[in-house]
Protein backbone atom coordinates (compact mmCIF):
# COMPACT_ATOMS: atom_id res chain seq x y z
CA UNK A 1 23.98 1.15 -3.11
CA UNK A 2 24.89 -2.38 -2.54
CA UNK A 3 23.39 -4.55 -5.72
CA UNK A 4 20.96 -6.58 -5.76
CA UNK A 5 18.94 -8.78 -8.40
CA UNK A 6 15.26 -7.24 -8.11
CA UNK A 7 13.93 -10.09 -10.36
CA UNK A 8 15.37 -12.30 -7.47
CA UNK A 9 14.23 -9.97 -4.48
CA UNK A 10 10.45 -9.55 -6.39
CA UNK A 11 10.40 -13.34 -7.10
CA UNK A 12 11.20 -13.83 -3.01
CA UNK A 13 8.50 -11.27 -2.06
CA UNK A 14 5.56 -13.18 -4.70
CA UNK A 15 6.44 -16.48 -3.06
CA UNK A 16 5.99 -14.65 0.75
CA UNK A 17 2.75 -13.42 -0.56
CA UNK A 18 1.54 -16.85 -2.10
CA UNK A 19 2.52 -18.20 1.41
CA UNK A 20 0.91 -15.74 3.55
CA UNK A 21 -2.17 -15.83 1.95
CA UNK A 22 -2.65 -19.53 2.04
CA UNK A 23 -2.56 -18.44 5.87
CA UNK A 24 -5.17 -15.25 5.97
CA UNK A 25 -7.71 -16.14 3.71
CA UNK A 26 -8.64 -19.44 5.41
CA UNK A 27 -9.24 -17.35 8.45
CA UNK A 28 -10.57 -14.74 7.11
CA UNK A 29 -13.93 -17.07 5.62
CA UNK A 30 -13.81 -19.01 9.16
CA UNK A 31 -14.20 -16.38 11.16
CA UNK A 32 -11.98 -18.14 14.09
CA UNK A 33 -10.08 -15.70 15.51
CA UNK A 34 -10.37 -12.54 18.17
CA UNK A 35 -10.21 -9.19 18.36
CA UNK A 36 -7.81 -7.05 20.15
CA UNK A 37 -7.20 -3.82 20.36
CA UNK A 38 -3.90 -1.39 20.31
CA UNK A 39 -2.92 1.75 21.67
CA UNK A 40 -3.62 3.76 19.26
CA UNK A 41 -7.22 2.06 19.07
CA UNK A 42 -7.20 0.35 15.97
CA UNK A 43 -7.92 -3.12 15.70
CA UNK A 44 -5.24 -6.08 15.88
CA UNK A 45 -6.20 -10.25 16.01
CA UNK A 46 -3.07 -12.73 15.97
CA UNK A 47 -3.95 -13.66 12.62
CA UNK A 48 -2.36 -10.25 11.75
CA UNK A 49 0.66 -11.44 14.30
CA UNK A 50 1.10 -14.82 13.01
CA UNK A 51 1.17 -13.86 9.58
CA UNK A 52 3.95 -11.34 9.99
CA UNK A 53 5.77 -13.75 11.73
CA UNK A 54 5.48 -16.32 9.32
CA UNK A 55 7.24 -13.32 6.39
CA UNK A 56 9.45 -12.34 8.68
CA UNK A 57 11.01 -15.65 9.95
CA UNK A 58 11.37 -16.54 6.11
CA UNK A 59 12.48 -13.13 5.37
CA UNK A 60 15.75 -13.81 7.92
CA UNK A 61 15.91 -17.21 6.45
CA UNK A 62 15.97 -16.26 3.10
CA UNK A 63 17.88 -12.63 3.34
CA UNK A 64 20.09 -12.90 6.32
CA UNK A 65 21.84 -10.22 5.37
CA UNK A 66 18.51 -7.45 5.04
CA UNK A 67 16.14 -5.95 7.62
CA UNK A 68 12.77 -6.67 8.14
CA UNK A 69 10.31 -3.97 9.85
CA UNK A 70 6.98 -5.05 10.26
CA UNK A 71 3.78 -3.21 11.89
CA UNK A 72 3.22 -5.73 14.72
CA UNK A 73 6.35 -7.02 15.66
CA UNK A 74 8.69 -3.75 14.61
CA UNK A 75 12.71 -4.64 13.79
CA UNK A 76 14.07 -7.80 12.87
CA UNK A 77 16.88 -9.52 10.96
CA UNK A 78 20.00 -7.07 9.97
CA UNK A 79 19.27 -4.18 11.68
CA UNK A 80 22.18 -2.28 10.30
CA UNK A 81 21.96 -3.20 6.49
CA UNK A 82 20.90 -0.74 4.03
CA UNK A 83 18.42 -3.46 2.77
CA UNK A 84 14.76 -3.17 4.61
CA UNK A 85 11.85 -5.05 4.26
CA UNK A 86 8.91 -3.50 5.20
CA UNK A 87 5.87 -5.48 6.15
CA UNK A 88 2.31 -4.61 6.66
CA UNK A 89 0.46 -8.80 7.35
CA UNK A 90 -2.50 -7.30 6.86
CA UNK A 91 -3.48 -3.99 5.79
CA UNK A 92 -7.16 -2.94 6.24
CA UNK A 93 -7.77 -5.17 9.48
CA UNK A 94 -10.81 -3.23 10.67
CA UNK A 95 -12.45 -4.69 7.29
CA UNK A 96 -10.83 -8.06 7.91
CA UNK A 97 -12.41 -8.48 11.38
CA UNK A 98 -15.83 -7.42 9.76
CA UNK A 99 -15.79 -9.94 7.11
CA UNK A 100 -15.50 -6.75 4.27
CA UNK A 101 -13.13 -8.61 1.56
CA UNK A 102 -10.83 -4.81 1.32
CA UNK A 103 -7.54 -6.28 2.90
CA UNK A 104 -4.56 -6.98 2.13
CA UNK A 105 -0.60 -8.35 2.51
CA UNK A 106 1.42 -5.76 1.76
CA UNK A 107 5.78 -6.55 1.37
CA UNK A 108 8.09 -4.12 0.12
CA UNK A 109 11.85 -4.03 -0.40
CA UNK A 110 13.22 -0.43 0.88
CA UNK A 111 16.85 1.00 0.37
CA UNK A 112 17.80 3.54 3.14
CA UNK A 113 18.70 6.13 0.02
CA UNK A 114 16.32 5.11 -2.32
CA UNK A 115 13.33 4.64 -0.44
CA UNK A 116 10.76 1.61 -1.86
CA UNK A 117 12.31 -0.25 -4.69
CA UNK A 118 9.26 -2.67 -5.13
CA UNK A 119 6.34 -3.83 -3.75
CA UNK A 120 3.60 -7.14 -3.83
CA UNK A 121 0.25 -6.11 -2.92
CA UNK A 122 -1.79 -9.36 -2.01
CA UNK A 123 -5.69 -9.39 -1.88
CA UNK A 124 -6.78 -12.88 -1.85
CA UNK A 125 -10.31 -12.08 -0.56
CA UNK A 126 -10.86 -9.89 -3.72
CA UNK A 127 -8.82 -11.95 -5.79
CA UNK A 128 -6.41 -9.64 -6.83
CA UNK A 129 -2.82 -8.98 -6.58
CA UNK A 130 -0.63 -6.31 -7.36
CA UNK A 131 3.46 -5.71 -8.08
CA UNK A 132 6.06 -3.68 -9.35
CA UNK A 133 8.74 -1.32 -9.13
CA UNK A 134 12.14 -0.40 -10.16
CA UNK A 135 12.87 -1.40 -13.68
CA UNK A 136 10.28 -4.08 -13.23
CA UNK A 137 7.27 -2.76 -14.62
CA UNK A 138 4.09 -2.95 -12.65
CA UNK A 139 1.23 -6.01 -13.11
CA UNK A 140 -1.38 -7.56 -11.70
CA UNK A 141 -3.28 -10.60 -11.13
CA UNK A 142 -6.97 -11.35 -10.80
CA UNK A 143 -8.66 -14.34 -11.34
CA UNK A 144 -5.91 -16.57 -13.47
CA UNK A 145 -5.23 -13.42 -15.78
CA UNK A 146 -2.66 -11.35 -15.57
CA UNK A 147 -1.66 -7.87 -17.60
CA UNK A 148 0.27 -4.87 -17.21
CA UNK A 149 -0.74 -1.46 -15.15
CA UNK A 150 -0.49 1.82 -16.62
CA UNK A 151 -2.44 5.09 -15.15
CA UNK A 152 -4.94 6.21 -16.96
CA UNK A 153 -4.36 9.63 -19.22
CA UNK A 154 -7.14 12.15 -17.90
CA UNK A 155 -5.97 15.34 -17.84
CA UNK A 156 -8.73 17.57 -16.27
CA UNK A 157 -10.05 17.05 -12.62
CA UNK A 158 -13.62 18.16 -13.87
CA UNK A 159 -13.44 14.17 -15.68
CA UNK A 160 -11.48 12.40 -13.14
CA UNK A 161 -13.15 9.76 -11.02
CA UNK A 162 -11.24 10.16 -7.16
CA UNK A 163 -11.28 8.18 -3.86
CA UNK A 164 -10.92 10.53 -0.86
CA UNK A 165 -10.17 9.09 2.57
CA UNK A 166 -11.85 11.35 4.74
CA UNK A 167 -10.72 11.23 8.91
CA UNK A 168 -10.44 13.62 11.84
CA UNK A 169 -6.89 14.09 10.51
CA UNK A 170 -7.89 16.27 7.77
CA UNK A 171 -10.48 18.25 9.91
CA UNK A 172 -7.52 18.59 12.77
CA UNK A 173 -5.27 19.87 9.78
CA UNK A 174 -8.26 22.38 8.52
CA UNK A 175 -8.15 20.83 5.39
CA UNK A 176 -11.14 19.12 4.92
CA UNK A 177 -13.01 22.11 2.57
CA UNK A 178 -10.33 21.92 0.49
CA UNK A 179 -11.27 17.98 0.07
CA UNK A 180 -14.69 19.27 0.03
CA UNK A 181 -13.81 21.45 -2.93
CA UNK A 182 -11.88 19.06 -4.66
CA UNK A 183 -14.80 16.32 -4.29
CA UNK A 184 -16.92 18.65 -6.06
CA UNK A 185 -14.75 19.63 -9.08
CA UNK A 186 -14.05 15.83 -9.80
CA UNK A 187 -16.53 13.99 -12.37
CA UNK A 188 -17.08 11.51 -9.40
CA UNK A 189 -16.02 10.92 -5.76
CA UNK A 190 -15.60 7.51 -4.05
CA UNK A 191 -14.18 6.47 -0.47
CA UNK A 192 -12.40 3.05 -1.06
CA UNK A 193 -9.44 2.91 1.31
CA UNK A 194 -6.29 1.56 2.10
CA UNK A 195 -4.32 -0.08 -0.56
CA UNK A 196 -6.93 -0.50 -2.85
CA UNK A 197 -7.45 2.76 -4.00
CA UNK A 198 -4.17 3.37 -5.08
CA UNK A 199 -3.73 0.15 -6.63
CA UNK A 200 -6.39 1.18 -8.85
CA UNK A 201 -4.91 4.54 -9.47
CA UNK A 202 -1.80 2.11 -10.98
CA UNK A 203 -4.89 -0.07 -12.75
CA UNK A 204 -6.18 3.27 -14.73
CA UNK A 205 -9.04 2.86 -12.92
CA UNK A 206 -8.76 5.91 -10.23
CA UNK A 207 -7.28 9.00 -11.58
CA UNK A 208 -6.40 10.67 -7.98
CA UNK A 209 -6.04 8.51 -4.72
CA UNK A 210 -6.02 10.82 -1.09
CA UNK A 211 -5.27 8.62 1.77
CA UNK A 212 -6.45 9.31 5.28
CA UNK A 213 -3.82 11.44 7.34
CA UNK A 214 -2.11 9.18 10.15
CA UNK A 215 -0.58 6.63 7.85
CA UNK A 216 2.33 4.78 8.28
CA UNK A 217 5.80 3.67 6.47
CA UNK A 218 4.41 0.11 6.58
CA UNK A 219 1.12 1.21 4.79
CA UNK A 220 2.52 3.03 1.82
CA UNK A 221 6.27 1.14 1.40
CA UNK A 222 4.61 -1.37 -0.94
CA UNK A 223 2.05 0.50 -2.83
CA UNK A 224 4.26 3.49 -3.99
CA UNK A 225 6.48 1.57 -6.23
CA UNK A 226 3.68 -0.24 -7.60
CA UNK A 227 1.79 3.37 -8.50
CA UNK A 228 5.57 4.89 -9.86
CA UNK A 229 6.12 1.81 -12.04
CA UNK A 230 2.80 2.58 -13.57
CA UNK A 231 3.48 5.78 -14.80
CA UNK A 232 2.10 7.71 -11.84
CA UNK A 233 2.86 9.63 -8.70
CA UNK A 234 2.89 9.21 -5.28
CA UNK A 235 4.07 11.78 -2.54
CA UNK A 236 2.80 13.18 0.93
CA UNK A 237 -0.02 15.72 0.91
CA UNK A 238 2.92 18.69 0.64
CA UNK A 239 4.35 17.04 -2.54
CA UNK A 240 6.99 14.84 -1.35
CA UNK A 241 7.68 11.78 -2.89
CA UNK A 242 7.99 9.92 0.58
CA UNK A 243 6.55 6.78 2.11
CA UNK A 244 7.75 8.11 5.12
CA UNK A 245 5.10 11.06 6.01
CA UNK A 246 1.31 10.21 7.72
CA UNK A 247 -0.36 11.46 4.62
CA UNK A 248 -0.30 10.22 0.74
CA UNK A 249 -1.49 11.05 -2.41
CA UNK A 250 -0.69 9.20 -5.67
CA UNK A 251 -2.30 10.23 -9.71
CA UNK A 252 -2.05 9.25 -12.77
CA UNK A 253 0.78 12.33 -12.48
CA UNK A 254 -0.80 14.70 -15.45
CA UNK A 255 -3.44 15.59 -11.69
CA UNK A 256 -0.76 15.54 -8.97
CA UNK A 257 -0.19 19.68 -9.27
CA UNK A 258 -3.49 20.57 -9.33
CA UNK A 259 -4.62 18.48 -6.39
CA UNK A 260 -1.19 18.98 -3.63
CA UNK A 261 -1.88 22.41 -4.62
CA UNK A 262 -5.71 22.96 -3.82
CA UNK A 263 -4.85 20.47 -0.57
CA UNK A 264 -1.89 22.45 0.42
């Protein structure tokens, strides 16, 4: 693995987030901008477009010598290196089109062997932001504090507090009693979404995280090192610690067993 200075790289990737939300939130409060819609029906607006071109072109400027792959605009930069970013502008868009404040910027730096080395999770609308990753510890942001993430320690799914994404994936995969059954064993069930839930799974606040099946690289690059710098786990519905699969699941770690298993 070619070295690189991940202080430097997360440094790069906080500064891209600072600069792409200065661009989003604006927008987002406005209200001036339309909705389109792509082929897999999900929505898109060009504030989702410009903002990944505004990373990206700084990505190139700044890393010549990576990749960037972003949901919108795919490939860019160094197609060839073994150094990817991986870009989602705006993750949660149908919120962001409905004014719901759940969205965010998500960057991560990926190595072809070892997967997503570190992430920035941006929500300016909520006021929060999230980072971490390979021998950099995980934080967060909210409000002009700032303080370390660590999962939380509970033990028995009978006291843990989940979020369960619930789509016609799971029901196409015949696995929605077994989320049915898991909803009911938990102390309490919630449905928040998208990044957020497993940020707070890396906050201590959510103990088991189940994402909606049809996800992509660009949704879970960023969040998983985030969640393993915490102290937890993240890893397909099947167990395997991947960013790569269309369905994720990250815990606290003492849970992750017990729930791939029951889901399995």
């Amino acid at each position: 693995m070619t070295p690189v200075d991940l202080h430097d790289e997360l440094e790069l990737a906080l500064s891209l987030a600072d600069a792409v939300d200065l661009f989003t939130l604006p927008h987002f409060v406005d209200r001036d901008f339309t909705v389109d819609w792509k082929h897999n029906q999900t929505e898109v607006t060009e504030i989702d477009r410009h903002a990944e071109s505004l990373i990206v072109e700084r990505l190139i400027r700044s890393r010549p010598h990576h990749g960037v792959f972003g949901e919108e605009h795919g490939l860019a930069g160094a197609a060839d290196s073994e150094w990817r970013w991986v870009i989602d502008p705006i993750d949660g868009t149908s919120g962001y089109v409905r004014g719901v404040p759940i969205w965010a910027s998500l960057i991560a730096l990926v190595h072809a062997e070892r997967g997503p080395v570190l992430g920035v999770v941006s929500a300016p609308a909520l006021g929060f932001r999230w980072w971490g990753g390979l021998h950099l510890g995980a934080r967060m942001a909210a409000h002009g504090t700032e303080r370390d993430l660590k999962v939380s320690l509970v033990g028995s799914l009978a006291d843990a507090q989940v979020s369960v994404t619930h789509n016609s994936g799971w029901d196409r995969l015949g696995r929605t009693p077994q989320l049915m059954t898991l909803q009911h064993q938990a102390l309490r069930t919630r449905s928040l979404g998208d990044f957020w839930q497993h940020m707070l799974v890396a906050e201590g606040a959510i103990d088991v995280a189940i994402d909606a099946v049809g996800v992509a690289p660009y949704d879970l690059a960023a969040v998983k090192p985030i969640v393993e710098a915490a102290g937890g786990r993240f890893t397909d519905r099947l167990g395997e610690a991947t960013h790569e699969h269309d369905t994720a699941i990250s815990s606290n770690g003492l849970l992750h067993a017990e729930v791939v298993n029951l889901l399995c």
